[in-house]
C-alpha atoms as a PDB file:
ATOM      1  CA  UNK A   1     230.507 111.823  15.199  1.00  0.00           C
ATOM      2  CA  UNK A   2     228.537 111.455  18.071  1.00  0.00           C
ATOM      3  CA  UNK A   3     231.577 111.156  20.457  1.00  0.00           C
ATOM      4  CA  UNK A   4     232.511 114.406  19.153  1.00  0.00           C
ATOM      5  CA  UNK A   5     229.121 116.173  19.568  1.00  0.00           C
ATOM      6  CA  UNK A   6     229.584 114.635  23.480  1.00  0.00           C
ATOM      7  CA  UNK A   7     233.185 115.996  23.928  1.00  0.00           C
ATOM      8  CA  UNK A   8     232.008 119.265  22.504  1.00  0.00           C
ATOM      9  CA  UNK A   9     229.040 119.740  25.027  1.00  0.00           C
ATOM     10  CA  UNK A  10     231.427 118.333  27.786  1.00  0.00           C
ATOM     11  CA  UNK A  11     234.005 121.162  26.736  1.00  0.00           C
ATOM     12  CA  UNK A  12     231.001 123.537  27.013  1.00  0.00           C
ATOM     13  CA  UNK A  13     230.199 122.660  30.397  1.00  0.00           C
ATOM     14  CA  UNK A  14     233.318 122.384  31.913  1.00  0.00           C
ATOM     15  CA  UNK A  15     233.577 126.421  30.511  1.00  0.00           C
ATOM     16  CA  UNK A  16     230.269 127.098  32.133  1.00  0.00           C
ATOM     17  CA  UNK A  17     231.368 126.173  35.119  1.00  0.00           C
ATOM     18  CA  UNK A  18     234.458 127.889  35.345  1.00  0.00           C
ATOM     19  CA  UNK A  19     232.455 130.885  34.126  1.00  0.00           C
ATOM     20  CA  UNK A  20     229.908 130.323  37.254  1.00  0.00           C
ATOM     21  CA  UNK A  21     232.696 130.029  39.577  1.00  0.00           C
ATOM     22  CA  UNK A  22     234.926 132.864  38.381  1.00  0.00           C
ATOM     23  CA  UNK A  23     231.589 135.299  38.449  1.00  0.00           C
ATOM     24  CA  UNK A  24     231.029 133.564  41.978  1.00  0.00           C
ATOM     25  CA  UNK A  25     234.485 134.554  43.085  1.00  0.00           C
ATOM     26  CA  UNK A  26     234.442 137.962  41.618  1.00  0.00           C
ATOM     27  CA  UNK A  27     230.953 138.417  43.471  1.00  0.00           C
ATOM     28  CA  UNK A  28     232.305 137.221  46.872  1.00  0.00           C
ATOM     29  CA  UNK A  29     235.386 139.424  46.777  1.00  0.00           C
ATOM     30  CA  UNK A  30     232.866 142.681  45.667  1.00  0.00           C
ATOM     31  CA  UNK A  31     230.316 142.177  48.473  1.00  0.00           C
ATOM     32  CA  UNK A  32     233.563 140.703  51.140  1.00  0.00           C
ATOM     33  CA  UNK A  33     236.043 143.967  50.050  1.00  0.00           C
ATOM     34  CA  UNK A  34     234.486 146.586  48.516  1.00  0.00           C
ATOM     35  CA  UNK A  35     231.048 147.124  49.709  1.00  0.00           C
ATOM     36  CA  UNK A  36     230.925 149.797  53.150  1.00  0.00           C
ATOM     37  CA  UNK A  37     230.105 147.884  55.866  1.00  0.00           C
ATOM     38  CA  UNK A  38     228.426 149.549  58.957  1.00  0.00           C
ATOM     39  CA  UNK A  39     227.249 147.898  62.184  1.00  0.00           C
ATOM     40  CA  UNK A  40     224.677 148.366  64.226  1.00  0.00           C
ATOM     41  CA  UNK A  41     226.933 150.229  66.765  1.00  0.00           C
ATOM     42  CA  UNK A  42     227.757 152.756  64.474  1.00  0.00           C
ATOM     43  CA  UNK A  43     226.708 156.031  62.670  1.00  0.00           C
ATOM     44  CA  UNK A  44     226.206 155.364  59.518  1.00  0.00           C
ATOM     45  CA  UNK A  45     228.168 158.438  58.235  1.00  0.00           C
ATOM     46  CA  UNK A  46     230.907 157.852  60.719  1.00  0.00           C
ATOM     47  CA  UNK A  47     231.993 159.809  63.958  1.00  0.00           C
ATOM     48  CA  UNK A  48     232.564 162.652  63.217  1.00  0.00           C
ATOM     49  CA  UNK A  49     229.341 162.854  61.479  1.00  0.00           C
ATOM     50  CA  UNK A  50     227.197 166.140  63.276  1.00  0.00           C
ATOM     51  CA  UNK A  51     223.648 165.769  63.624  1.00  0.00           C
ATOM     52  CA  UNK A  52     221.022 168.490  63.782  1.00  0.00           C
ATOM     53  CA  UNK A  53     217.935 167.912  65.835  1.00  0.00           C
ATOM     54  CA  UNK A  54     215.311 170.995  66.389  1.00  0.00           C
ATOM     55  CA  UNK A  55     212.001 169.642  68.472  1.00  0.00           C
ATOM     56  CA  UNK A  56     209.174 171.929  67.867  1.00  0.00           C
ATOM     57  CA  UNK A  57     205.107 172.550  69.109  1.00  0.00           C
ATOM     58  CA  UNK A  58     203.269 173.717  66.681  1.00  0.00           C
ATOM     59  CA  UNK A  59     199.834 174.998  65.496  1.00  0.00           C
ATOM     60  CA  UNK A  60     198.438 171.974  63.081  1.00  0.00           C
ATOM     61  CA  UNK A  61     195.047 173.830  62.357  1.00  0.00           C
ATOM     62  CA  UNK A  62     196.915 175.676  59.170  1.00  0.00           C
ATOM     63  CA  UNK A  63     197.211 172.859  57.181  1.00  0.00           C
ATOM     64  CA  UNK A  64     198.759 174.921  54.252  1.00  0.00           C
ATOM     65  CA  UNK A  65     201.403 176.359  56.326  1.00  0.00           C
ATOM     66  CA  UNK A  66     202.558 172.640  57.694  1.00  0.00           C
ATOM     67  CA  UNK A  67     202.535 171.547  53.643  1.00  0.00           C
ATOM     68  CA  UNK A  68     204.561 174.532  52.687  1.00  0.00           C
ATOM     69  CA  UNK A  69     207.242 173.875  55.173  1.00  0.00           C
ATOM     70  CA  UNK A  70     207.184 170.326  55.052  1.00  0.00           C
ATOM     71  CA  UNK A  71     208.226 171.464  51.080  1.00  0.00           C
ATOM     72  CA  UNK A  72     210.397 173.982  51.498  1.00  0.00           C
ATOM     73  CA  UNK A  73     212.252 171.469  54.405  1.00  0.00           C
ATOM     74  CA  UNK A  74     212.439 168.778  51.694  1.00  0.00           C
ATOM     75  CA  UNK A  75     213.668 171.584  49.348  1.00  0.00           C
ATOM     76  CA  UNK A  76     216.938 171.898  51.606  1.00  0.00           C
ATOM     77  CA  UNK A  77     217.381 168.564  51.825  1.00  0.00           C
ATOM     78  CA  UNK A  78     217.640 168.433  47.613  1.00  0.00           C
ATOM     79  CA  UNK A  79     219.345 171.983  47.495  1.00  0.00           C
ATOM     80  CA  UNK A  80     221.544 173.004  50.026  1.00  0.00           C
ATOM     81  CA  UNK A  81     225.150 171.472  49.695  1.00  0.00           C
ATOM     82  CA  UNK A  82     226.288 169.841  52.659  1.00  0.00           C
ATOM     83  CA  UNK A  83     223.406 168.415  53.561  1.00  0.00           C
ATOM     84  CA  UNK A  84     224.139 164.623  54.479  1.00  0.00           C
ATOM     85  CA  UNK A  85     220.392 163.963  55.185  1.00  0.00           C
ATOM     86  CA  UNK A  86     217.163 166.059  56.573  1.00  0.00           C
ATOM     87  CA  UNK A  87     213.899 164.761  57.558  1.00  0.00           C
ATOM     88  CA  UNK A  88     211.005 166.385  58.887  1.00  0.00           C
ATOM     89  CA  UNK A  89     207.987 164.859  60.845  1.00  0.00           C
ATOM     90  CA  UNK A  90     204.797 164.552  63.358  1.00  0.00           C
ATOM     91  CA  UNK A  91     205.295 163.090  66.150  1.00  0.00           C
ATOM     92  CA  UNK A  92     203.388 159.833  66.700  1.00  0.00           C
ATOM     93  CA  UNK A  93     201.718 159.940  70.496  1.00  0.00           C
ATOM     94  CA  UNK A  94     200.740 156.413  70.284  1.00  0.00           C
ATOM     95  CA  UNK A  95     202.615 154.226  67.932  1.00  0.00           C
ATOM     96  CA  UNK A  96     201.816 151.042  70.128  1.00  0.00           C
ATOM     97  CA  UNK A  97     200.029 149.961  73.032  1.00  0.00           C
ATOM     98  CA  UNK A  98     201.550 150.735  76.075  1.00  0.00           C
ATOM     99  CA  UNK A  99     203.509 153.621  74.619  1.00  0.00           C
ATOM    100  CA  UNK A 100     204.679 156.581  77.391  1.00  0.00           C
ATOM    101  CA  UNK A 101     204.238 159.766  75.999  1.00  0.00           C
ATOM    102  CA  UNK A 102     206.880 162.036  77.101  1.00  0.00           C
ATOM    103  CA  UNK A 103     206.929 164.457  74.116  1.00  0.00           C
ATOM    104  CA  UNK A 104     205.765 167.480  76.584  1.00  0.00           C
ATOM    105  CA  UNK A 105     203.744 169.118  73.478  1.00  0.00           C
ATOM    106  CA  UNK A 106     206.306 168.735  71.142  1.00  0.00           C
ATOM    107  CA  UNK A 107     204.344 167.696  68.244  1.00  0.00           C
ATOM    108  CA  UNK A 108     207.083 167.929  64.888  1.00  0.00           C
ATOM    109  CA  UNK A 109     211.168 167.313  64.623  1.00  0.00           C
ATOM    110  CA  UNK A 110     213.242 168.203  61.906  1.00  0.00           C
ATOM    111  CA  UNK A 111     216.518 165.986  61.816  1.00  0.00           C
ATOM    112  CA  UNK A 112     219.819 166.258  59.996  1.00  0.00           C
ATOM    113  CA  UNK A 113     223.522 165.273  59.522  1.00  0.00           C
ATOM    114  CA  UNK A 114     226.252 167.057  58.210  1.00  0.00           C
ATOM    115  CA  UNK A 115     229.795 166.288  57.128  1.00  0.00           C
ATOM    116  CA  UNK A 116     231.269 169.071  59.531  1.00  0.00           C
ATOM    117  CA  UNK A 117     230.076 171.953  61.621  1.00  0.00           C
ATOM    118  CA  UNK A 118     231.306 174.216  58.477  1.00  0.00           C
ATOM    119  CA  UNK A 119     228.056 172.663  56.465  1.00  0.00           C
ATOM    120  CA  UNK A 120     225.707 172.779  59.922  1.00  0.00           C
ATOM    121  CA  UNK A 121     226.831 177.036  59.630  1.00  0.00           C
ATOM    122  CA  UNK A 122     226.141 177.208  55.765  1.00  0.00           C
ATOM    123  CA  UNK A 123     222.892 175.462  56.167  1.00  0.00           C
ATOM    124  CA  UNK A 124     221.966 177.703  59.000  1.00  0.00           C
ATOM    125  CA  UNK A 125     222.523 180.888  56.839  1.00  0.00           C
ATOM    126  CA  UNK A 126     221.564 179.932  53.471  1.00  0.00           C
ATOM    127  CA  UNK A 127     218.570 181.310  52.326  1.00  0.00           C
ATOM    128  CA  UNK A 128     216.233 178.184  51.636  1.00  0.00           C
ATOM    129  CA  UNK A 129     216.448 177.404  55.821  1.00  0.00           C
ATOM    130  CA  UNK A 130     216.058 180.664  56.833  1.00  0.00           C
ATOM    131  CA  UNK A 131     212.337 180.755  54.711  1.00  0.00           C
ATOM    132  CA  UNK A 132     211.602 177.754  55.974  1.00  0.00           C
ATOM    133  CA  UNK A 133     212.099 179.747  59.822  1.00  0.00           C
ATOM    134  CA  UNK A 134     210.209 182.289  58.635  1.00  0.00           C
ATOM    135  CA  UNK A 135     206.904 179.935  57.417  1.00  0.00           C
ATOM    136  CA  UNK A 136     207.491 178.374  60.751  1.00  0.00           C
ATOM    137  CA  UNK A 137     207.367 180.982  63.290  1.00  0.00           C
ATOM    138  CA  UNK A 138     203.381 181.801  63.099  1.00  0.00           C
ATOM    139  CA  UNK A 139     202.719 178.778  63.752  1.00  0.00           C
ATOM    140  CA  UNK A 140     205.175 177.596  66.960  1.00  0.00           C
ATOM    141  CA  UNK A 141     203.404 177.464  69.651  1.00  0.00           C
ATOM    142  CA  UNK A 142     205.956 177.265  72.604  1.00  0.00           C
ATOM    143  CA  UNK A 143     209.899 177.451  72.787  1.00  0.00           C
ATOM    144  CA  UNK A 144     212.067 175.835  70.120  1.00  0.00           C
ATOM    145  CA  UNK A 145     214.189 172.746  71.714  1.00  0.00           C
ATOM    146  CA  UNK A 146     217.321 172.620  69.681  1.00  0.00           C
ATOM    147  CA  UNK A 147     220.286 169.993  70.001  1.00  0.00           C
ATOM    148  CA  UNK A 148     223.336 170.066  67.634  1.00  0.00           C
ATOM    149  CA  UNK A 149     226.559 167.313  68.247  1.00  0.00           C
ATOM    150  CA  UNK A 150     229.221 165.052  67.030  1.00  0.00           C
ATOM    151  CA  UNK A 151     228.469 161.617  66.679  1.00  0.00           C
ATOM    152  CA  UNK A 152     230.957 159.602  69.112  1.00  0.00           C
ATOM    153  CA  UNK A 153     230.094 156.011  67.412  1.00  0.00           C
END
């Protein structure tokens, strides 16, 4: 009885193993074959990827105005189609000792990538962007700097 009790658990084993080793396998091949892989060299949407950078200076002493476009920004990144990704942010004059500043005044950036210059267009026009121009515009306080290209890596 006992010898059978010990070939039984043995039998178990040797299945647990081959379990393990098969979900190992299956694992490997996932993470080796079907998971994207991007380097550090490259994009990570790709090439052809276009990117959307606007540098602006503006007035921080309306703190309800910077809130309510930082929400209507983040409301086009959620709403508009196309939209790859959008960000939005204050620039940091001194993230680290011995940091040069060479914003020239340009204190906030808003950031994005898009699929094609068809969705750059579409986000351009739609109607979410163009309020969050018009919230904007009281409170720049110099010329827009605006840079729009295609990703060569």
């Amino acid at each position: 009885m006992r010898y059978r009790q010990y070939a039984a658990f043995k039998a178990l084993c040797l299945m647990m193993t081959v379990v393990v080793g098969a979900f190992t396998v299956l694992l490997l091949f996932w993470h080796c074959f079907l998971t994207p892989t991007v380097h550090a060299s490259q994009s990570m949407y790709g090439p052809s990827t276009i990117h959307h950078v606007v540098f602006m200076k503006l007035d921080e002493s309306d703190h309800h105005a910077i809130a309510n476009l930082t929400a209507t920004l983040e409301e086009c990144q959620k709403t508009i189609p196309g939209v790859l990704s959008l960000t939005f942010g204050r620039h940091n004059p001194t993230p680290y000792d011995g940091y040069i500043d060479r914003s020239d005044g340009y204190n906030y950036v808003v950031s994005g990538t898009f699929p094609s210059w068809k969705a750059l267009k579409a986000y351009s026009q739609h109607p979410t962007h163009i309020r969050a121009i018009e919230i904007a515009k009281p409170l720049e306080r110099g010329k827009k700097l605006k840079l729009d290209w295609r990703g060569l890596f």
